[in-house]
C-alpha atoms as a PDB file:
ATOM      1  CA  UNK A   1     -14.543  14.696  -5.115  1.00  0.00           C
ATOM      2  CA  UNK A   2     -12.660  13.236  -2.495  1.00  0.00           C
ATOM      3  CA  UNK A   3      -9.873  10.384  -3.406  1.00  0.00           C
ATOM      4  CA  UNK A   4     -10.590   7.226  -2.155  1.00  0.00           C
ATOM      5  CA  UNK A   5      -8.443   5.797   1.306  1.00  0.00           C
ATOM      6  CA  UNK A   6      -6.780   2.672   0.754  1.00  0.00           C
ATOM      7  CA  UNK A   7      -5.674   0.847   3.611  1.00  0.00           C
ATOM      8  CA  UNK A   8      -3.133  -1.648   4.203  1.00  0.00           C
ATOM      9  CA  UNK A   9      -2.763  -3.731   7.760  1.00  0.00           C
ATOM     10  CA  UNK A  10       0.082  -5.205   8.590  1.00  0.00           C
ATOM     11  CA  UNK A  11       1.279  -8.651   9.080  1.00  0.00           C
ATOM     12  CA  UNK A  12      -0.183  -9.551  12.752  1.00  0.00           C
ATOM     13  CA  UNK A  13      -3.315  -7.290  13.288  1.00  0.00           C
ATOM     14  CA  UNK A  14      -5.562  -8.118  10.287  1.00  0.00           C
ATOM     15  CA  UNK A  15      -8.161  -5.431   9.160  1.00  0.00           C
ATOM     16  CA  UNK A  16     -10.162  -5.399  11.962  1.00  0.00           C
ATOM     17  CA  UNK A  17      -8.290  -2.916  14.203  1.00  0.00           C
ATOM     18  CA  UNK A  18      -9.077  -0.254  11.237  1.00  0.00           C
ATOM     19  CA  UNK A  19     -12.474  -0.792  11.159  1.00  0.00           C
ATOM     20  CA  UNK A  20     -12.717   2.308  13.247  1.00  0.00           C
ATOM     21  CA  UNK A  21     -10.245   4.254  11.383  1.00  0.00           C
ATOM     22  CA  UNK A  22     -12.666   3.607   8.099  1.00  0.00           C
ATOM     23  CA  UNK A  23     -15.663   4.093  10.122  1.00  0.00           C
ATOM     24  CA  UNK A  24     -14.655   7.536  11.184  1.00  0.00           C
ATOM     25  CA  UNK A  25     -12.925   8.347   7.433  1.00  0.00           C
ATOM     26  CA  UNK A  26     -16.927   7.151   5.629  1.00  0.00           C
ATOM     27  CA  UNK A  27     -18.478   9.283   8.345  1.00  0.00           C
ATOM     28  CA  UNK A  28     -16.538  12.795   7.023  1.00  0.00           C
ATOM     29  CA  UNK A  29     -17.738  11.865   3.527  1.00  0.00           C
ATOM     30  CA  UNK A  30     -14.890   9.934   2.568  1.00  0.00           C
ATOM     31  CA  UNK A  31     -14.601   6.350   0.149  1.00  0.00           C
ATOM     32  CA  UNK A  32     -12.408   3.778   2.219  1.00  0.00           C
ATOM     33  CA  UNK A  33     -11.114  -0.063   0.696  1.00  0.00           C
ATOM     34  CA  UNK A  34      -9.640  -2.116   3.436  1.00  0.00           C
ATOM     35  CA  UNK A  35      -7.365  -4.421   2.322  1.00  0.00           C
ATOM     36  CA  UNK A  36      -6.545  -7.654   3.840  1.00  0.00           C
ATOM     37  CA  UNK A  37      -3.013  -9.500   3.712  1.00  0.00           C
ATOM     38  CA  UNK A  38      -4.453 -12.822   2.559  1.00  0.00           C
ATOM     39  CA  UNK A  39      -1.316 -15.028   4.308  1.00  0.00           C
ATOM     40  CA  UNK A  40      -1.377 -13.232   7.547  1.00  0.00           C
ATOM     41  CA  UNK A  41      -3.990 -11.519   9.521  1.00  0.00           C
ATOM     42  CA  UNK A  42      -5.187 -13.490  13.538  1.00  0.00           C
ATOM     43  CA  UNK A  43      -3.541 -16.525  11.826  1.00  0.00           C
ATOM     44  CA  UNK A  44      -1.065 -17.645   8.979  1.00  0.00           C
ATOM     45  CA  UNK A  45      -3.030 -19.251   5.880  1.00  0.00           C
ATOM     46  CA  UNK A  46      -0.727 -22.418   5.111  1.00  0.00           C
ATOM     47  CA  UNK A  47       1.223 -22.431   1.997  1.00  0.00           C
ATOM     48  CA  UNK A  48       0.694 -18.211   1.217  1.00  0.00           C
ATOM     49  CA  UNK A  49       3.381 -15.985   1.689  1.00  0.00           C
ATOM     50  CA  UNK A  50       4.073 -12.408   1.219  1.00  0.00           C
ATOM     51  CA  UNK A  51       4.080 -12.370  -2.494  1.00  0.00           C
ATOM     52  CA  UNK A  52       0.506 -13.604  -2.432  1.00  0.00           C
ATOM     53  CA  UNK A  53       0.251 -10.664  -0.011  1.00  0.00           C
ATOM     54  CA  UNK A  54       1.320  -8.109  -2.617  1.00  0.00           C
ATOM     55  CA  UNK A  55      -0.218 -10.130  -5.704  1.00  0.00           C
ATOM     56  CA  UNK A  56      -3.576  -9.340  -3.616  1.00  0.00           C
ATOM     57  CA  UNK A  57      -3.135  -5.972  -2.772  1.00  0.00           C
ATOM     58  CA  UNK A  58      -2.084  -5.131  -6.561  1.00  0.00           C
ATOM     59  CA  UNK A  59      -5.201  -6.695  -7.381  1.00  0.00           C
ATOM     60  CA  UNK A  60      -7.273  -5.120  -4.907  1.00  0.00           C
ATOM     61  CA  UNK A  61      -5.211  -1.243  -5.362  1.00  0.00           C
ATOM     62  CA  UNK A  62      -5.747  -1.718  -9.185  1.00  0.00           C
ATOM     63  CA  UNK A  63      -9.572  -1.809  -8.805  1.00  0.00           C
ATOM     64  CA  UNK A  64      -9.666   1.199  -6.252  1.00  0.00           C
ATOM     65  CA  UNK A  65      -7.581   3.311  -8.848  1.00  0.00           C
ATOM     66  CA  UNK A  66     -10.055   2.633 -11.403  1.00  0.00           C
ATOM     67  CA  UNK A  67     -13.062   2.931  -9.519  1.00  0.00           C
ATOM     68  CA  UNK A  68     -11.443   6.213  -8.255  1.00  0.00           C
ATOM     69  CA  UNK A  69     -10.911   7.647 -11.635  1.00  0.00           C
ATOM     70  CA  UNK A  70      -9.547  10.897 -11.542  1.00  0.00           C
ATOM     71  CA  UNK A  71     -10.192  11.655  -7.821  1.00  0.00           C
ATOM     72  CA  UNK A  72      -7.095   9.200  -7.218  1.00  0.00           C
ATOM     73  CA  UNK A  73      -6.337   7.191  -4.168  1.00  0.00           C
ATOM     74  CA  UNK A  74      -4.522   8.148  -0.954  1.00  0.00           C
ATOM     75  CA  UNK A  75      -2.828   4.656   0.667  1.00  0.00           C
ATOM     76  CA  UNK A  76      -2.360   4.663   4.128  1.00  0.00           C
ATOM     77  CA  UNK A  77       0.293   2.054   4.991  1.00  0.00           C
ATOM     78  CA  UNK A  78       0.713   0.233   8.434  1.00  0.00           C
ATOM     79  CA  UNK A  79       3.684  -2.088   9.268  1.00  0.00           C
ATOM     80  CA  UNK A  80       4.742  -4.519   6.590  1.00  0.00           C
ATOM     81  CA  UNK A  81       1.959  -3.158   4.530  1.00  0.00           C
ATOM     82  CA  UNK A  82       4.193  -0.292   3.763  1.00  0.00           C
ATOM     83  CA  UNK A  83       7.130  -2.859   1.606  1.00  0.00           C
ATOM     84  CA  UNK A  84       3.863  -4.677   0.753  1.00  0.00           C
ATOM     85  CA  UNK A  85       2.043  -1.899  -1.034  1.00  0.00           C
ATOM     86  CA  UNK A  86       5.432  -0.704  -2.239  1.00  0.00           C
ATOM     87  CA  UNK A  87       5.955  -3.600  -4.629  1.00  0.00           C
ATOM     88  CA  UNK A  88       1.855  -3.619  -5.287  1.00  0.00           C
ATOM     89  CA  UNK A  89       2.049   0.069  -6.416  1.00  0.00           C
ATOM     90  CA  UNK A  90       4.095  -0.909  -9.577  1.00  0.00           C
ATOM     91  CA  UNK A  91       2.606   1.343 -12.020  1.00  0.00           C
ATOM     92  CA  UNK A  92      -0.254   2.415 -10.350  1.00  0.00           C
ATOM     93  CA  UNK A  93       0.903   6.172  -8.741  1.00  0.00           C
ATOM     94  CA  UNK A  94       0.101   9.159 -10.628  1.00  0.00           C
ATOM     95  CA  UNK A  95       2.991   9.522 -12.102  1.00  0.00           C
ATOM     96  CA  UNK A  96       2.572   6.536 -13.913  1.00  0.00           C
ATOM     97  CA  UNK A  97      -1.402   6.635 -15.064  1.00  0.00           C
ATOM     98  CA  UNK A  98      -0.361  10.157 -16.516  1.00  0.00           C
ATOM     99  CA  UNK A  99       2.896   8.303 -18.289  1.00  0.00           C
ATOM    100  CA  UNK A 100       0.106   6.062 -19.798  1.00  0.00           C
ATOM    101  CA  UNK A 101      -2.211   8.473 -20.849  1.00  0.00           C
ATOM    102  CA  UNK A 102      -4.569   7.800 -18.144  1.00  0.00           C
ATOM    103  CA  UNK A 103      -5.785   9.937 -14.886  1.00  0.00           C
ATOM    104  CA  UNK A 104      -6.287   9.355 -11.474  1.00  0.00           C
ATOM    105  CA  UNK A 105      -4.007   6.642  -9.520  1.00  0.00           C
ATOM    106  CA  UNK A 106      -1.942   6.835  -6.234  1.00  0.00           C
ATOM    107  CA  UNK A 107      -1.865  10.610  -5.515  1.00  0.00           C
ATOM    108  CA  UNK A 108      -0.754  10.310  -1.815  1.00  0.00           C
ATOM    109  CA  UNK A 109       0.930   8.271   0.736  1.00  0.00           C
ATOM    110  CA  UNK A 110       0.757   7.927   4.630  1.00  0.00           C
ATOM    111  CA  UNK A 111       2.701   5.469   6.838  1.00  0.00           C
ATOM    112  CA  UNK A 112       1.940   4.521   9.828  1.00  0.00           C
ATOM    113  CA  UNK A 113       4.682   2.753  11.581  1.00  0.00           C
ATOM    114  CA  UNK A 114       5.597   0.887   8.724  1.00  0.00           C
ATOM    115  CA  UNK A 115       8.452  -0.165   6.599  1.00  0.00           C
ATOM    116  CA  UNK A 116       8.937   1.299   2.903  1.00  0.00           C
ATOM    117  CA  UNK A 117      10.464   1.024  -1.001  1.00  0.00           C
ATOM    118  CA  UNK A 118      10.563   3.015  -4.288  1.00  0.00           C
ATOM    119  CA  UNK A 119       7.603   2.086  -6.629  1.00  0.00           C
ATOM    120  CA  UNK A 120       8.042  -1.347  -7.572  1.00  0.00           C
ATOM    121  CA  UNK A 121      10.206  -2.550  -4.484  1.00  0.00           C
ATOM    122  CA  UNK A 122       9.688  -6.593  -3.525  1.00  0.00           C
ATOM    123  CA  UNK A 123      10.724  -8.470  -0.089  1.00  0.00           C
ATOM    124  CA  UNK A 124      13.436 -10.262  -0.767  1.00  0.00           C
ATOM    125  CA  UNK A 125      14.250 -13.330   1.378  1.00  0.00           C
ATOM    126  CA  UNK A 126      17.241 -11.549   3.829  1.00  0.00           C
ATOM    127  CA  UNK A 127      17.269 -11.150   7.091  1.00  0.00           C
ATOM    128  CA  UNK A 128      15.594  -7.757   8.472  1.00  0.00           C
ATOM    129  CA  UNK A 129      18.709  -6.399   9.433  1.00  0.00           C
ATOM    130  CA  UNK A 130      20.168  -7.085   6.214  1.00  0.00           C
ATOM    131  CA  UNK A 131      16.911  -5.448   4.378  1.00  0.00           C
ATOM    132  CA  UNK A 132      16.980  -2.274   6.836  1.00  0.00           C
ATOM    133  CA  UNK A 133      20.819  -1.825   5.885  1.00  0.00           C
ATOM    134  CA  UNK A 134      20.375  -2.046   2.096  1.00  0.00           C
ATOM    135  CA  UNK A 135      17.081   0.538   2.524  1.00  0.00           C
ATOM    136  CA  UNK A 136      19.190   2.957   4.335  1.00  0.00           C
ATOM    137  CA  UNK A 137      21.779   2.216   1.766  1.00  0.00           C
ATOM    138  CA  UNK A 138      20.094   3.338  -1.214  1.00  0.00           C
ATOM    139  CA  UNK A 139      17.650   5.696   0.414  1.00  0.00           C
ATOM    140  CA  UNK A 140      19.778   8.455  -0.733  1.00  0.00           C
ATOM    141  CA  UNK A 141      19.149   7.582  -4.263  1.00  0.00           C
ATOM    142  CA  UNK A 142      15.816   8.050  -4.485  1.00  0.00           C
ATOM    143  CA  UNK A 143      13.056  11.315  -2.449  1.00  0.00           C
ATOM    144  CA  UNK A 144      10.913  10.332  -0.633  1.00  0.00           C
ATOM    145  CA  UNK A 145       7.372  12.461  -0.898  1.00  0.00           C
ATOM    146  CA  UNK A 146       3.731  11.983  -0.258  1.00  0.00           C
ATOM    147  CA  UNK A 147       2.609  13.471  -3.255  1.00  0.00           C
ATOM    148  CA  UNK A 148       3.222  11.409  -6.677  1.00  0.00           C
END
């Protein structure tokens, strides 16, 4: 089998502008989860912020990698979903199932216009140029792949 798409939105657009980006993915034969940001989306849910964002997302990735099982799951990122999913990921790729003596997990990666971190990464409160400097800072220490 196939692994299952995961998609995360970004902050402004909500899930409903990848509605035909699943559609299209379900028609070829593929399993899609769309994820929402539960603090953002057409308008900002009072008193959630983006660790609620990520919270959800782990919550959400953690029951596609299990109901994936050893197919895996390929995310495909968008916008602030990219440092989103990036923090949500914590011990969820490949990498780390096999590491726990389990299969399946994040086998892939795509971004789309979108921000990024290693595995485990969280949004700290800086300003984005600060955040963009101390990414390009430390990207050296770490590959970047799509493969886990």
């Amino acid at each position: 089998m196939a692994p299952v798409i995961f998609i995360v939105p970004g902050l402004w657009e909500g899930p409903i502008v990848f509605q035909p980006l699943r559609t299209l993915l379900e028609n070829a034969g593929l399993s899609v989860y769309l994820t929402r940001l539960v603090s953002t989306g057409t308008t900002a849910a009072t008193g959630l912020t983006v660790k609620d964002d990520t919270a959800a997302i782990a919550r959400d990735l953690a029951s596609t990698v299990d109901m994936a099982g050893s197919d895996g799951v390929i995310v495909f990122l968008h916008s602030a979903g990219g440092f989103l999913c990036s923090a949500a990921m914590q011990g969820l790729t490949a990498t780390s199932m096999r590491a726990a003596g389990r299969k399946g997990g994040v086998k892939g990666i795509i971004f789309m216009s979108c921000a990024f971190g290693p595995e485990g990464f969280e949004t700290k409160p800086t300003s984005t140029m600060q955040y963009f400097v101390s990414i390009i800072d430390s990207i050296s220490s770490w590959s970047l792949c799509t493969s886990f």
